[in-house]
Protein backbone atom coordinates (compact mmCIF):
# COMPACT_ATOMS: atom_id res chain seq x y z
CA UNK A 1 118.88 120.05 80.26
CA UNK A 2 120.83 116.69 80.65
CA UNK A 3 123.58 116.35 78.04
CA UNK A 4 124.22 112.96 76.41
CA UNK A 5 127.28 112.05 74.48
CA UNK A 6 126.56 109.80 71.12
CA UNK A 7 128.63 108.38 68.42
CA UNK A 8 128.19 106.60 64.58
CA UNK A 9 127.03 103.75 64.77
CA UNK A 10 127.22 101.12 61.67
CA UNK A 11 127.02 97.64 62.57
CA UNK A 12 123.50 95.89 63.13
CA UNK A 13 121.98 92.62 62.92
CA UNK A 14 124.46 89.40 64.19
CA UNK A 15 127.47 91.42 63.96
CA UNK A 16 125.91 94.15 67.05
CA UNK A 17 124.90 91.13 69.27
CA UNK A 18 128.10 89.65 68.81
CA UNK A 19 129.58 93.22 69.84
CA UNK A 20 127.42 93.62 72.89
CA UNK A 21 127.98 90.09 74.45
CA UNK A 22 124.25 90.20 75.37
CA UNK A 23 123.54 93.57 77.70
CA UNK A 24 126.64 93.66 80.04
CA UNK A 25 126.77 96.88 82.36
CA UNK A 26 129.37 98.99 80.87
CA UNK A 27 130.62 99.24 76.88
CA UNK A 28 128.13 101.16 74.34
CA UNK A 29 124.19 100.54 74.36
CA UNK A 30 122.85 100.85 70.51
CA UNK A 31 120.30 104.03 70.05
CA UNK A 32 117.59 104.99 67.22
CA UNK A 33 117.08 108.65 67.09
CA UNK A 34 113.71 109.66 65.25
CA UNK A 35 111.21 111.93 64.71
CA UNK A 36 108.43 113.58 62.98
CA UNK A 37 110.76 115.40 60.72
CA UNK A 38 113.83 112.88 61.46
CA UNK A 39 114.64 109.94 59.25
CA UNK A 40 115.57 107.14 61.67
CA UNK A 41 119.27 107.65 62.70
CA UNK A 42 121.24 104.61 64.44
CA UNK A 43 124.26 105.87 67.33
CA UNK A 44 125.77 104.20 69.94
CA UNK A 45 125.58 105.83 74.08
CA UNK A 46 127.89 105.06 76.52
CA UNK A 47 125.68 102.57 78.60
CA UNK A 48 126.65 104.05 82.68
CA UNK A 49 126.15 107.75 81.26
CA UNK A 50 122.53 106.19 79.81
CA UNK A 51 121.90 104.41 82.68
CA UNK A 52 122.85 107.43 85.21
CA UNK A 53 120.40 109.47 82.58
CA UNK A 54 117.85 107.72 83.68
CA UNK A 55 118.00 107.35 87.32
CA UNK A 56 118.40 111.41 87.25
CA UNK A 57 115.79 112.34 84.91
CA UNK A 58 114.05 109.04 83.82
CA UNK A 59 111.54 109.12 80.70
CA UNK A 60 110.04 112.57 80.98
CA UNK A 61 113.89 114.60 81.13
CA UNK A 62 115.00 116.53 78.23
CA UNK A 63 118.42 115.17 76.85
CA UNK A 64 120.80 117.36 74.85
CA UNK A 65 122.09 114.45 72.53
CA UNK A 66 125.15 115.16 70.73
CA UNK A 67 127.34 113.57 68.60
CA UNK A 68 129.42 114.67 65.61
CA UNK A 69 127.59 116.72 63.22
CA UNK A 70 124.29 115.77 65.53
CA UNK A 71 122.67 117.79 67.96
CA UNK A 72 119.16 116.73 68.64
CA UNK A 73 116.77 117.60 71.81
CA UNK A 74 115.11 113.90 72.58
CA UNK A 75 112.94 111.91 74.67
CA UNK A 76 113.38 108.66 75.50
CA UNK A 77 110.76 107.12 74.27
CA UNK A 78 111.47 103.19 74.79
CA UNK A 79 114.02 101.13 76.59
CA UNK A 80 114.61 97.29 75.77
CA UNK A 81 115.66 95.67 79.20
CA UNK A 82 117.41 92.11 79.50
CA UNK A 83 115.04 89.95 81.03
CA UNK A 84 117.94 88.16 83.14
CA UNK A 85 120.38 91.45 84.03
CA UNK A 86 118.27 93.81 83.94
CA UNK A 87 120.74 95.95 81.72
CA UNK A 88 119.67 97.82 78.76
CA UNK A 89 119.83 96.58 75.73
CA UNK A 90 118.23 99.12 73.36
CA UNK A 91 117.03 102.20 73.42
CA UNK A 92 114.81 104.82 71.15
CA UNK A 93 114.95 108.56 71.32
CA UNK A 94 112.22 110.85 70.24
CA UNK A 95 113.17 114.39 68.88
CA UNK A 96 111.26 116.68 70.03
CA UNK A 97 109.43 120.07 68.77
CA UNK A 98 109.78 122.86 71.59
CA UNK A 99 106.90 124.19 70.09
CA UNK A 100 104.57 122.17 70.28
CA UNK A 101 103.07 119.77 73.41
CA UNK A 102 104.16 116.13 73.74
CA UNK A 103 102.58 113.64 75.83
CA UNK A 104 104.93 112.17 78.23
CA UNK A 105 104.52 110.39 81.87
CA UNK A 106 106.03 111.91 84.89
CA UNK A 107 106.64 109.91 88.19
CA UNK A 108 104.88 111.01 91.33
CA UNK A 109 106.84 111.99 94.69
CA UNK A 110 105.07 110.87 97.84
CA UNK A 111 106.05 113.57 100.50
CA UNK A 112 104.81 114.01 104.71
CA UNK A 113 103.01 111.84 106.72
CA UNK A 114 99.62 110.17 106.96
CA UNK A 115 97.45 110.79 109.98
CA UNK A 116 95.59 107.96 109.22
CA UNK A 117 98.89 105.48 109.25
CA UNK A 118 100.46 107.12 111.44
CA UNK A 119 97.89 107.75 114.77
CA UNK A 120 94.98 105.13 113.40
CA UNK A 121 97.24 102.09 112.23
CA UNK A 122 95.85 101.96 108.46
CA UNK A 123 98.50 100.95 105.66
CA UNK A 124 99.20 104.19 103.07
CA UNK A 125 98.36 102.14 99.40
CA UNK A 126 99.63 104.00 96.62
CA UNK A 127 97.44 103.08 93.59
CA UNK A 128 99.09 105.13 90.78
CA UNK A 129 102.78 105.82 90.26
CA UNK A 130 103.19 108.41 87.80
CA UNK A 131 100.67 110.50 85.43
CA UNK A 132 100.39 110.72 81.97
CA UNK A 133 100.82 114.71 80.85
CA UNK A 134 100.59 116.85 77.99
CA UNK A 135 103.03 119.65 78.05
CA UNK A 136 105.85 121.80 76.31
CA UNK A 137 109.35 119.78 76.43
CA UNK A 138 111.00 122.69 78.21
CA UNK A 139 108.11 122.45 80.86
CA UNK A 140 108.10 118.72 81.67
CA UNK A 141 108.08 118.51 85.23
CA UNK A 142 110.62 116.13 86.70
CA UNK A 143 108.29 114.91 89.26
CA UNK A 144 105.12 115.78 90.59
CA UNK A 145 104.12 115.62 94.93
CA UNK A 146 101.67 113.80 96.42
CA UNK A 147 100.87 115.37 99.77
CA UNK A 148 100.14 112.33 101.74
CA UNK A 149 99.46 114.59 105.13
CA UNK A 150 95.76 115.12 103.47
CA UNK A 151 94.83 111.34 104.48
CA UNK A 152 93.66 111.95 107.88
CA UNK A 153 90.70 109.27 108.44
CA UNK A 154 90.74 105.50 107.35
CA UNK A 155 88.15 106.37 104.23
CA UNK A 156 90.04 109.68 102.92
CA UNK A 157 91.84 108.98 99.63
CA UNK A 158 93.38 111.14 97.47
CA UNK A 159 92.24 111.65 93.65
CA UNK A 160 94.18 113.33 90.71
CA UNK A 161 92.23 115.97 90.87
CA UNK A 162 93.64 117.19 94.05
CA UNK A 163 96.64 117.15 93.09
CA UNK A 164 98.59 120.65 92.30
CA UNK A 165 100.45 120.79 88.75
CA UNK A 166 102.65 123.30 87.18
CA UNK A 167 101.14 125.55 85.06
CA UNK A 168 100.97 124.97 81.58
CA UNK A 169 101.03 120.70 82.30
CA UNK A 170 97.74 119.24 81.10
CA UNK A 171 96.83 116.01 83.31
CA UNK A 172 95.32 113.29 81.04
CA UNK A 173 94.28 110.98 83.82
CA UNK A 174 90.72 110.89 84.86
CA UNK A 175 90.52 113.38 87.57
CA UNK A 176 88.42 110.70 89.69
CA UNK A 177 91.21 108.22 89.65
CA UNK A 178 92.79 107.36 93.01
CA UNK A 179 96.42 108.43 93.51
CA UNK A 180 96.44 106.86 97.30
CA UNK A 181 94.08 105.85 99.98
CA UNK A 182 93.70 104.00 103.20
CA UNK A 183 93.89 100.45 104.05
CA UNK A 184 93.04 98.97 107.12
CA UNK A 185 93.32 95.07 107.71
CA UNK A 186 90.63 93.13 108.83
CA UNK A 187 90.15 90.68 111.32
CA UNK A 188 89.33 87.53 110.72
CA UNK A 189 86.17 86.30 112.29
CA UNK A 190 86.67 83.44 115.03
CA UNK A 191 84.69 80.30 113.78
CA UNK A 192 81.40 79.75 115.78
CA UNK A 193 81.39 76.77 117.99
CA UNK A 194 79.95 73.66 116.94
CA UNK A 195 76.55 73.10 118.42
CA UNK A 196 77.08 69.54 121.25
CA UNK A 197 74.54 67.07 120.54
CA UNK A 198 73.28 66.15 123.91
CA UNK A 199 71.59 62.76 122.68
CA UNK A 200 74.42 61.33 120.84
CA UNK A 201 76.28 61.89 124.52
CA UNK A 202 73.33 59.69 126.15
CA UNK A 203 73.93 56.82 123.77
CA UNK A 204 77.74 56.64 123.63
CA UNK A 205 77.38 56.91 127.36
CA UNK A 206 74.85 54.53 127.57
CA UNK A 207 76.58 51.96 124.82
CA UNK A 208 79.66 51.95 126.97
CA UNK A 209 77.76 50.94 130.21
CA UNK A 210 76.09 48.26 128.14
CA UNK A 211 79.34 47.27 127.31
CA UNK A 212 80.62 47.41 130.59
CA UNK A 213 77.93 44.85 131.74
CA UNK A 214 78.72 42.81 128.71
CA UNK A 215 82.66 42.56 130.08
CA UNK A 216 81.77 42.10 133.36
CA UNK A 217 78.98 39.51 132.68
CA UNK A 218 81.50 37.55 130.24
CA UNK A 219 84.16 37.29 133.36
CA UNK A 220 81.36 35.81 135.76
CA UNK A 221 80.85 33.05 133.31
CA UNK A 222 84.55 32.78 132.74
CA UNK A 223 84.75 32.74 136.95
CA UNK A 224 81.99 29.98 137.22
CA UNK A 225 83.46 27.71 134.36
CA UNK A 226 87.00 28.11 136.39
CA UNK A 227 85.15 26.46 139.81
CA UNK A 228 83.56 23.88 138.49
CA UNK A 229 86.59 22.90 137.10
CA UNK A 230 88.46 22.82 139.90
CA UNK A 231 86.07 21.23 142.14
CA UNK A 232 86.49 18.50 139.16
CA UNK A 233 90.01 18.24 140.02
């Protein structure tokens, strides 16, 4: 189990945004612990042990949090994120029962290679990302493989039913939902040729030889007028 250091935490409102400076990367990140049996209880986690908590385990680990005169086995249940850093901002921890099942969703590893990519040029798509589970807290899987070496033809996909749980972890997906599949990209069909229309070709021809005549017709009489006024001279 991941261990989680906590302190009191008493200020709120104004006074704990004023504290926080708006979500910077290190200093103390503001937690509510809660629970079935747990009266809301407000601490303060150092915010690089949270945030190193959470790339190790992420939302389905069990975390040992412990403070003075608190000891609590939690979830996390729901992070607030700054929309411009990225940082945390606020967090809520769920305690948990080990008795009884809680419903949590675990992230799914993508492991081997696909015949299909690999030897027939398709494009793996991975529709789903994690899976929604009902389990024990001391059973909660930390991740869950996708065997990607099963997509051997451009149409094979591969459903949540196929994939292979630890015992005792309930799947609440529908088992016909796709996990990952095949994607091939299409070609995009050449535009037919436009059809010539011979008789428009006759008349354009035949409009410039009329033309033609026209010109040449125009300089005879231009010629003619140019003599006779010579022979005037």
């Amino acid at each position: 189990m991941i261990k989680l250091a906590a302190k009191e935490r008493k200020i709120f409102g104004k006074a704990l945004k004023t504290r926080l400076g708006g979500g910077q990367a290190a200093g103390d990140l503001p937690v509510v612990v809660y629970g079935p049996k747990d009266k809301p209880t407000p601490l303060f986690v150092d915010r690089k042990a949270f945030k190193k908590v959470l790339a190790s385990g992420g939302e389905s680990a069990m975390i040992g949090l412990e403070a003075a005169d608190f000891q609590k086995d939690v979830l996390i249940h729901e992070i607030d994120f700054h929309p411009v850093s990225g940082e945390p901002r606020h967090a809520d921890f769920l305690v948990v029962d080990k008795t009884k099942t809680v419903t949590v969703k675990v992230p799914l590893r993508f492991d081997g290679v696909a015949p299909a990519v690999k030897d027939l040029g398709g494009t793996l798509i991975k529709v789903l990302h994690e899976l929604e589970v009902e389990v024990l807290p001391a059973e909660i899987p930390h991740e869950i493989a996708v065997d990607i070496a099963a997509l051997a033809t451009l149409e094979a996909q591969i459903l949540v039913s196929d994939l292979k749980v630890p015992t005792g972890v309930k799947v609440l997906n529908e088992p016909e939902a796709v996990v990952a599949s095949i994607s091939v990209a299409e070609e995009e069909p050449e535009a037919p040729a436009e059809p010539v229309d011979l008789s428009k070709i006759e008349v354009e021809k035949k409009g410039k030889k009329e033309e033609t005549a026209d010109e040449a017709g125009d300089e005879k009489g231009k010629s003619a007028v140019e003599t006779k006024s010579d022979e005037a001279k």
